[in-house]
N, C-alpha and C. Protein backbone atom coordinates (compact mmCIF):
# COMPACT_ATOMS: atom_id res chain seq x y z
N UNK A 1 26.40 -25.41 41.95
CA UNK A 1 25.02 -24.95 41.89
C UNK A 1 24.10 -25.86 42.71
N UNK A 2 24.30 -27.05 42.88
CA UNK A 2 23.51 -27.89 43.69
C UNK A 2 23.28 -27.61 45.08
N UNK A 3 24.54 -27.31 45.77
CA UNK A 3 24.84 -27.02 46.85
C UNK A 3 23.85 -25.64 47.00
N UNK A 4 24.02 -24.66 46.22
CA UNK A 4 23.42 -23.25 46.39
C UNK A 4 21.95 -24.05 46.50
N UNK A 5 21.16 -24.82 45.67
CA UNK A 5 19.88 -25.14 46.30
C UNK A 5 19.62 -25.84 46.80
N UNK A 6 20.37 -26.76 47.15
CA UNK A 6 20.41 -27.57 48.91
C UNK A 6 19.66 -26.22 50.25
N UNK A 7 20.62 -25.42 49.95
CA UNK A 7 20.46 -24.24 51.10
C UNK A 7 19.32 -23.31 50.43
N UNK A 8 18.57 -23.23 49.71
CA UNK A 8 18.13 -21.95 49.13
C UNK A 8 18.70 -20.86 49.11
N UNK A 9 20.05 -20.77 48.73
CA UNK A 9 20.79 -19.77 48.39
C UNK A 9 20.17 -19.17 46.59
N UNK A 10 20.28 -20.17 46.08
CA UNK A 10 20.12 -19.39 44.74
C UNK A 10 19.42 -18.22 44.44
N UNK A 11 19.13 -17.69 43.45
CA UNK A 11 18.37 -16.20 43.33
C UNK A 11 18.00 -16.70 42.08
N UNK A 12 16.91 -17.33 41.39
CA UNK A 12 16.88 -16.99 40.01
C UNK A 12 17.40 -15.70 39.22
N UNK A 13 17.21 -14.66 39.88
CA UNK A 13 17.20 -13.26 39.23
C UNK A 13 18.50 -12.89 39.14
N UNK A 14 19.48 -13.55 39.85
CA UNK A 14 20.90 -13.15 39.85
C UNK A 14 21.49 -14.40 39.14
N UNK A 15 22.80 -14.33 38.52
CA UNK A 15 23.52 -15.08 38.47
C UNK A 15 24.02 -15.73 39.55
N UNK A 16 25.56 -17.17 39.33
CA UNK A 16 25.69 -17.26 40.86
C UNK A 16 26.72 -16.28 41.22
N UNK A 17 27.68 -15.61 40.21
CA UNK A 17 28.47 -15.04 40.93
C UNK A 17 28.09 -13.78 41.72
N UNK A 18 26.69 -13.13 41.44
CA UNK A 18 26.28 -12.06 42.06
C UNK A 18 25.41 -12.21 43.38
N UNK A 19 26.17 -11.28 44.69
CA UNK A 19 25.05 -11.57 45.80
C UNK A 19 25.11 -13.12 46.51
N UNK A 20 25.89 -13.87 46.23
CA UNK A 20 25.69 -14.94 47.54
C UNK A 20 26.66 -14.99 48.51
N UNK A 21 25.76 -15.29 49.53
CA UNK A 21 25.85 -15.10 50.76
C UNK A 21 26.81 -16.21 51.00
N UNK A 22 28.61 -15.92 52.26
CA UNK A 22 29.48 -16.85 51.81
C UNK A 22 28.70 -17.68 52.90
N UNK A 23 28.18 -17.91 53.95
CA UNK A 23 27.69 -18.57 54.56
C UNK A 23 26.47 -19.01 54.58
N UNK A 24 25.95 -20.56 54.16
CA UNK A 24 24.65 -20.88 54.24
C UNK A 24 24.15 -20.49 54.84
N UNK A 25 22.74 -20.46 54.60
CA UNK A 25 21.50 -20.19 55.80
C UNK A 25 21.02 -21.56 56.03
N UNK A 26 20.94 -22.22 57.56
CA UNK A 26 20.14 -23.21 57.87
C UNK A 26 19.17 -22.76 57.59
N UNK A 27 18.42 -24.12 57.48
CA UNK A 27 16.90 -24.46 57.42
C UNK A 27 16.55 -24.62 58.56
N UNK A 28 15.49 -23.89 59.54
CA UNK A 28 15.32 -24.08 60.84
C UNK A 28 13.88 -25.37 60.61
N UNK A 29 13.46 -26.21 61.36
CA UNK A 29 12.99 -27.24 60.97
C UNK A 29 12.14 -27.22 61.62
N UNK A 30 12.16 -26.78 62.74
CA UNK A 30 11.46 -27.07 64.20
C UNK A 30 11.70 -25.68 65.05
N UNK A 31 10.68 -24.85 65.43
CA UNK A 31 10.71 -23.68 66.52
C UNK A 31 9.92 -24.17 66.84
N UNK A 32 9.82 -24.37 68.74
CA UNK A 32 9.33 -24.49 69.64
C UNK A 32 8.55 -22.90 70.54
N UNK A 33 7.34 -22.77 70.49
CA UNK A 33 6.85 -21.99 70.55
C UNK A 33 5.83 -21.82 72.04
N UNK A 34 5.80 -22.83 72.15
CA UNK A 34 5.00 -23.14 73.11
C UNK A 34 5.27 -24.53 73.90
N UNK A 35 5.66 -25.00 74.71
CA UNK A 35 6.12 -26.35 75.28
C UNK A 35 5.12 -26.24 75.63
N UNK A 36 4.33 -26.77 76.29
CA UNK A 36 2.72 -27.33 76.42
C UNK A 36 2.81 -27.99 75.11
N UNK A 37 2.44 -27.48 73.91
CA UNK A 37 2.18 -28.24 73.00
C UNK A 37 3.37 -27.98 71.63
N UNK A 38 4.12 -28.52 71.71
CA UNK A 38 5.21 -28.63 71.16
C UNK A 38 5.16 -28.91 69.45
N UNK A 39 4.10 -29.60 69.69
CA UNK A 39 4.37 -29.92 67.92
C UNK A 39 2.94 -29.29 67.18
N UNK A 40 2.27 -28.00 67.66
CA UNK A 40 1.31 -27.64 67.06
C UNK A 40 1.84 -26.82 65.69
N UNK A 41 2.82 -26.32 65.86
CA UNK A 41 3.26 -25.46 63.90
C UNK A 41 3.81 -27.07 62.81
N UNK A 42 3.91 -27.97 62.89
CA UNK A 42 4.22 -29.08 62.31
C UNK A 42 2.75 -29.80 61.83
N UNK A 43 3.09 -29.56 60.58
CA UNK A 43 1.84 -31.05 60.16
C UNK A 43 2.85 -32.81 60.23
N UNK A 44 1.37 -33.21 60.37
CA UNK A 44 1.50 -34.90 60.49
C UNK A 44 2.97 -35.58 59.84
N UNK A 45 2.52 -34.82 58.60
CA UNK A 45 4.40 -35.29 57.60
C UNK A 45 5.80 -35.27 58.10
N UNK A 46 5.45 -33.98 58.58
CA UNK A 46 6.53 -33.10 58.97
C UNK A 46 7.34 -34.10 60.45
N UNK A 47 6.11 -34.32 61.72
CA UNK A 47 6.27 -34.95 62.63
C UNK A 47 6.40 -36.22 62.03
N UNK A 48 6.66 -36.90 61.52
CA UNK A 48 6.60 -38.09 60.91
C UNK A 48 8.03 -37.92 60.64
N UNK A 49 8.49 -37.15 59.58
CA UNK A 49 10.02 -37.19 59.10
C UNK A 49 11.00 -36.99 60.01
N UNK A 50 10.16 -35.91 61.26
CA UNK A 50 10.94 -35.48 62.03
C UNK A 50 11.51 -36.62 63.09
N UNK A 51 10.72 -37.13 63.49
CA UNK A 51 10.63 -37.75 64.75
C UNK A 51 10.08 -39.78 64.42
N UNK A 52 10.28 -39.73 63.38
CA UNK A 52 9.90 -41.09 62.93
C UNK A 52 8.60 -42.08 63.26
N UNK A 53 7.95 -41.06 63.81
CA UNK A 53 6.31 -41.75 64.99
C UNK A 53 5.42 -40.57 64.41
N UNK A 54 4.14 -41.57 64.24
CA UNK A 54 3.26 -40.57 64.47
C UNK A 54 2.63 -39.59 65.47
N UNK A 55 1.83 -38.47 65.75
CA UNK A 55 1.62 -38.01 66.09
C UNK A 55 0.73 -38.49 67.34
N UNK A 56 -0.10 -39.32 67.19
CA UNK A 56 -0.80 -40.18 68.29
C UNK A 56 0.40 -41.31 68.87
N UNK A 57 1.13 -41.59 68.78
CA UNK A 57 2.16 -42.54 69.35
C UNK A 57 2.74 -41.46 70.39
N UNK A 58 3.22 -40.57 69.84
CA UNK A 58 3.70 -39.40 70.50
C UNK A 58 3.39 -39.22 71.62
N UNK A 59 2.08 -38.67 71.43
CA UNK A 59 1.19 -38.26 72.88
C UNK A 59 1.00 -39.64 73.86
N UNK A 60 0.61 -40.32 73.16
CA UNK A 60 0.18 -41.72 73.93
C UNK A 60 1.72 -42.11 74.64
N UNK A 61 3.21 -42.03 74.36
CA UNK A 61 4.18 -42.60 75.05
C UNK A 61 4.38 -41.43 75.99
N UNK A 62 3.92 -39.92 75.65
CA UNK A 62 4.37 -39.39 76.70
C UNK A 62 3.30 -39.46 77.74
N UNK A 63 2.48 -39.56 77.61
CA UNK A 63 0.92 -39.96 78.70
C UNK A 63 1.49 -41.26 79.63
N UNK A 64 2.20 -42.60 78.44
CA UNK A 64 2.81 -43.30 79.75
C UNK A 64 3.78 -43.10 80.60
N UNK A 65 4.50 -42.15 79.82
CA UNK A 65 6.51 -41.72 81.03
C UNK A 65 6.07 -40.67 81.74
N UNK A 66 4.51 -39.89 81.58
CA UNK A 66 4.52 -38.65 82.51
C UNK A 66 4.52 -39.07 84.22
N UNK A 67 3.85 -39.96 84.69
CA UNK A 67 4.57 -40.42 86.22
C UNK A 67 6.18 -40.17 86.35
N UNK A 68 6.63 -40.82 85.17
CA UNK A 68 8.18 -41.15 85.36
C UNK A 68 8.96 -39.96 85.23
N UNK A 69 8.49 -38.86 84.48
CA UNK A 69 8.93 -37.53 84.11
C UNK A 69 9.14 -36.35 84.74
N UNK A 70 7.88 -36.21 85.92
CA UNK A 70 7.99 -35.22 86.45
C UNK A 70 8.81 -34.88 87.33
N UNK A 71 8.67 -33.26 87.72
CA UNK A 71 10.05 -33.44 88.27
C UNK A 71 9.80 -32.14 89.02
N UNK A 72 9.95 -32.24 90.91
CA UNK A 72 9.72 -31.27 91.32
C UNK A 72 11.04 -30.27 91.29
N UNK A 73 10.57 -29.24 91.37
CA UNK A 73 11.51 -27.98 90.62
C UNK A 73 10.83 -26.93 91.55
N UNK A 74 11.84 -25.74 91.78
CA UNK A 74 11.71 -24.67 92.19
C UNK A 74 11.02 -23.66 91.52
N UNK A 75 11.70 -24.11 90.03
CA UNK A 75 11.11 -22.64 89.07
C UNK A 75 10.27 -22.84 88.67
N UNK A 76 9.97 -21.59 87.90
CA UNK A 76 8.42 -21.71 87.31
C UNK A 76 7.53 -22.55 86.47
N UNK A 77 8.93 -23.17 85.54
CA UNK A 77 8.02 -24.09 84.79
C UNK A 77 9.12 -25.51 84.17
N UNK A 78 8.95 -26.86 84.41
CA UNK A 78 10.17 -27.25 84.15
C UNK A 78 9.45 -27.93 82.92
N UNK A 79 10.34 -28.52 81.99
CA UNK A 79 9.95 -28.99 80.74
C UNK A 79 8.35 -30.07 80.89
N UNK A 80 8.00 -30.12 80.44
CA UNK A 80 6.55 -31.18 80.36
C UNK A 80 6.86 -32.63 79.83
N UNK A 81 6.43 -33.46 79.72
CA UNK A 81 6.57 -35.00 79.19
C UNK A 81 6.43 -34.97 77.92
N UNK A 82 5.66 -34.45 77.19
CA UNK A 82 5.89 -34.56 75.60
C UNK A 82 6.92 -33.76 75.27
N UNK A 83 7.35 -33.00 75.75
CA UNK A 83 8.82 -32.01 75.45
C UNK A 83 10.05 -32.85 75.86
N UNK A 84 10.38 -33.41 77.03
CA UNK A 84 11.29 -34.25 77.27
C UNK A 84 11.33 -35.69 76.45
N UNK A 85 10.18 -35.99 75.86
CA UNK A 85 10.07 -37.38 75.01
C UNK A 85 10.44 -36.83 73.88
N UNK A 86 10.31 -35.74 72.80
CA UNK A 86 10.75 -35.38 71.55
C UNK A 86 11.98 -35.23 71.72
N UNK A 87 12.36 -34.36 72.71
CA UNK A 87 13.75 -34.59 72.76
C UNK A 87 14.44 -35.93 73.28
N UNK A 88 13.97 -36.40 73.82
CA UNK A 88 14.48 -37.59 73.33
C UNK A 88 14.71 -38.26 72.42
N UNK A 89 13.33 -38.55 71.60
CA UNK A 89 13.36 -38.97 70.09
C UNK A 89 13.53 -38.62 69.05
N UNK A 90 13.89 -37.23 68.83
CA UNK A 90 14.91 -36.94 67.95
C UNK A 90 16.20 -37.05 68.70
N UNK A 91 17.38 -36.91 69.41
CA UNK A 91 18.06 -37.59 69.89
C UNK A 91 18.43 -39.55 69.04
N UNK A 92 17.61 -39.81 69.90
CA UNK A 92 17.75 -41.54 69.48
C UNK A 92 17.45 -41.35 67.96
N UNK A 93 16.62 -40.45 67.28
CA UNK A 93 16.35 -40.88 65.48
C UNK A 93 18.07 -40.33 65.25
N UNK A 94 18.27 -39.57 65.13
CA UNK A 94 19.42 -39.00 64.95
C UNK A 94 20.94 -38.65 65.15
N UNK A 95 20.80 -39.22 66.53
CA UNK A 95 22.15 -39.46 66.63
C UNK A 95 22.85 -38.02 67.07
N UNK A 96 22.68 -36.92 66.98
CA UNK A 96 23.20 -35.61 66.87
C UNK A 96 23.67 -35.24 68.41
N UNK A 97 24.60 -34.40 68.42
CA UNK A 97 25.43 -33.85 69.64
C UNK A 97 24.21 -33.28 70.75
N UNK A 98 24.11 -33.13 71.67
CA UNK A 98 23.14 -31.92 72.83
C UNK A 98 22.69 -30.74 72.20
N UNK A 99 23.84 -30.32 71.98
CA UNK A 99 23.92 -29.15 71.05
C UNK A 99 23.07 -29.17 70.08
N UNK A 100 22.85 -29.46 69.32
CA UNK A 100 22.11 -29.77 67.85
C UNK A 100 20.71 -29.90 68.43
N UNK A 101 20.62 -30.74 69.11
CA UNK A 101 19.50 -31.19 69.39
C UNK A 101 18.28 -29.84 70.15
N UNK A 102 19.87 -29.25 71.13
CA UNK A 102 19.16 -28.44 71.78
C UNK A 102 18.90 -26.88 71.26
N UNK A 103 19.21 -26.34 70.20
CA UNK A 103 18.83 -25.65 69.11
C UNK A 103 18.06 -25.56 68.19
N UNK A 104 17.19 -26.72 68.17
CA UNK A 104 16.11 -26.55 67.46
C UNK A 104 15.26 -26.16 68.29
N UNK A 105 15.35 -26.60 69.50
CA UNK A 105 14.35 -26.17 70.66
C UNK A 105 14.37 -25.27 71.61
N UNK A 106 15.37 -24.30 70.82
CA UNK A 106 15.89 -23.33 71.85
C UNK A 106 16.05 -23.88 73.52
N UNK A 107 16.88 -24.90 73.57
CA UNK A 107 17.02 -25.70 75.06
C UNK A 107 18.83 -25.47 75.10
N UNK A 108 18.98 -25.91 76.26
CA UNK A 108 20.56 -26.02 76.90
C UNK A 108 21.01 -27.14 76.63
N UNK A 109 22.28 -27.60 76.51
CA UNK A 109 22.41 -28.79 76.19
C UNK A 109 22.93 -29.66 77.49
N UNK A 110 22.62 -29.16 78.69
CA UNK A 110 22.14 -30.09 80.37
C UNK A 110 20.76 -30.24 79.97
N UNK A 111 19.71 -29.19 79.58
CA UNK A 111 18.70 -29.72 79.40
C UNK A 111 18.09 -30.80 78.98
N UNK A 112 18.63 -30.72 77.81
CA UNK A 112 18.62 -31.87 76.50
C UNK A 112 19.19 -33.42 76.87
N UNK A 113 20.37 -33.33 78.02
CA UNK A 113 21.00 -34.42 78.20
C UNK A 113 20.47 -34.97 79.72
N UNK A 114 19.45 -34.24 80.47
CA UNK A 114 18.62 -34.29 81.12
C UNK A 114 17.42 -35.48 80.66
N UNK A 115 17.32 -35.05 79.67
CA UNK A 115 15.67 -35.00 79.28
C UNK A 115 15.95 -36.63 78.81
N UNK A 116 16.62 -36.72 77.89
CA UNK A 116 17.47 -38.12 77.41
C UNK A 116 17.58 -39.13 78.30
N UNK A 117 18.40 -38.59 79.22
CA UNK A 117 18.90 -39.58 80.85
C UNK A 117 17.02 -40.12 81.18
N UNK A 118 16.58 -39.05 81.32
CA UNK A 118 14.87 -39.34 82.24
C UNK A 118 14.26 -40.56 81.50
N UNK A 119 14.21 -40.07 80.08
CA UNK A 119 12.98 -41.06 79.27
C UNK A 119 13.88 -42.04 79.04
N UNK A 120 15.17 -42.13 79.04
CA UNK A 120 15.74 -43.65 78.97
C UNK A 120 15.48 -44.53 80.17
N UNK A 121 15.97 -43.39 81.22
CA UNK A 121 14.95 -44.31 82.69
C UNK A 121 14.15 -45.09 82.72
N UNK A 122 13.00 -44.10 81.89
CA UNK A 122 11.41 -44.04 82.27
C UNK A 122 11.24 -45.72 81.21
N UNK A 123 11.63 -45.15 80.18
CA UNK A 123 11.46 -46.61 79.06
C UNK A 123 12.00 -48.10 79.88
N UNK A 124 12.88 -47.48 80.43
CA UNK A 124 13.71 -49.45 80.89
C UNK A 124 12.93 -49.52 81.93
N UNK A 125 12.22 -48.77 82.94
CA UNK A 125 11.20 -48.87 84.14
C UNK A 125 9.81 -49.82 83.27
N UNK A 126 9.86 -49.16 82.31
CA UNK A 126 8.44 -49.74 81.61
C UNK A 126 8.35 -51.33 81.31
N UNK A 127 9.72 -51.73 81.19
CA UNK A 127 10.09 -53.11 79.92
C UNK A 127 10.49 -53.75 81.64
N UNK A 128 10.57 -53.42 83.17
CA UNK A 128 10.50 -54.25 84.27
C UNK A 128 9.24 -54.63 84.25
């Protein structure tokens, strides 16, 4: 039974043997909706648990790696500096595969391992 509300599987209204689903439902944590501004559906808490920084740290480190970030590109729009820094930093909070990482953000996982490679750059450029 624990497990069933780990996931919000349970049903008060049902017992457990009736109606559950054999496969959890993730908890999606993070939809990215807009890259421009990436963390506008998240309150302060949320970015906090998520990403271990506040919300003004955030902006302020990607304001310093955006020189270091950009990146001329053909297409229409390539990721922005606060998008390549979250993914980064969840990354480094977490530890998690490309993959993982790059599913919360509906990203590729070259993207993701892109984005990682850059702001690790950009950070050891900073600490010369």
């Amino acid at each position: 039974m624990a497990a069933l509300e780990l996931f919000n599987l349970a049903d008060e209204n049902h017992s457990d043997e009736e109606n559950i689903d054999p496969k959890p439902k993730r908890k999606i944590l993070w939809v990215v909706k807009d890259f421009s501004n990436p963390l506008e559906g998240l309150s302060h808490e949320k970015v906090k648990e998520f990403f271990r920084f506040n919300v003004e740290t955030l902006h302020e480190l990607a304001v310093e790696l955006t020189p270091a970030l950009r990146r001329l590109t053909k297409r229409l729009s390539a990721l922005p500096a606060l998008m390549q820094v979250l993914i980064a930093i969840r990354f480094y909070t977490c530890g998690a595969y490309y993959h993982v990482i790059g599913s919360t953000g509906n990203l590729s996982k070259s993207s993701v391992c892109r984005s990682v490679h850059a702001v690790a750059q950009a950070l050891t450029g900073l600490t010369r």
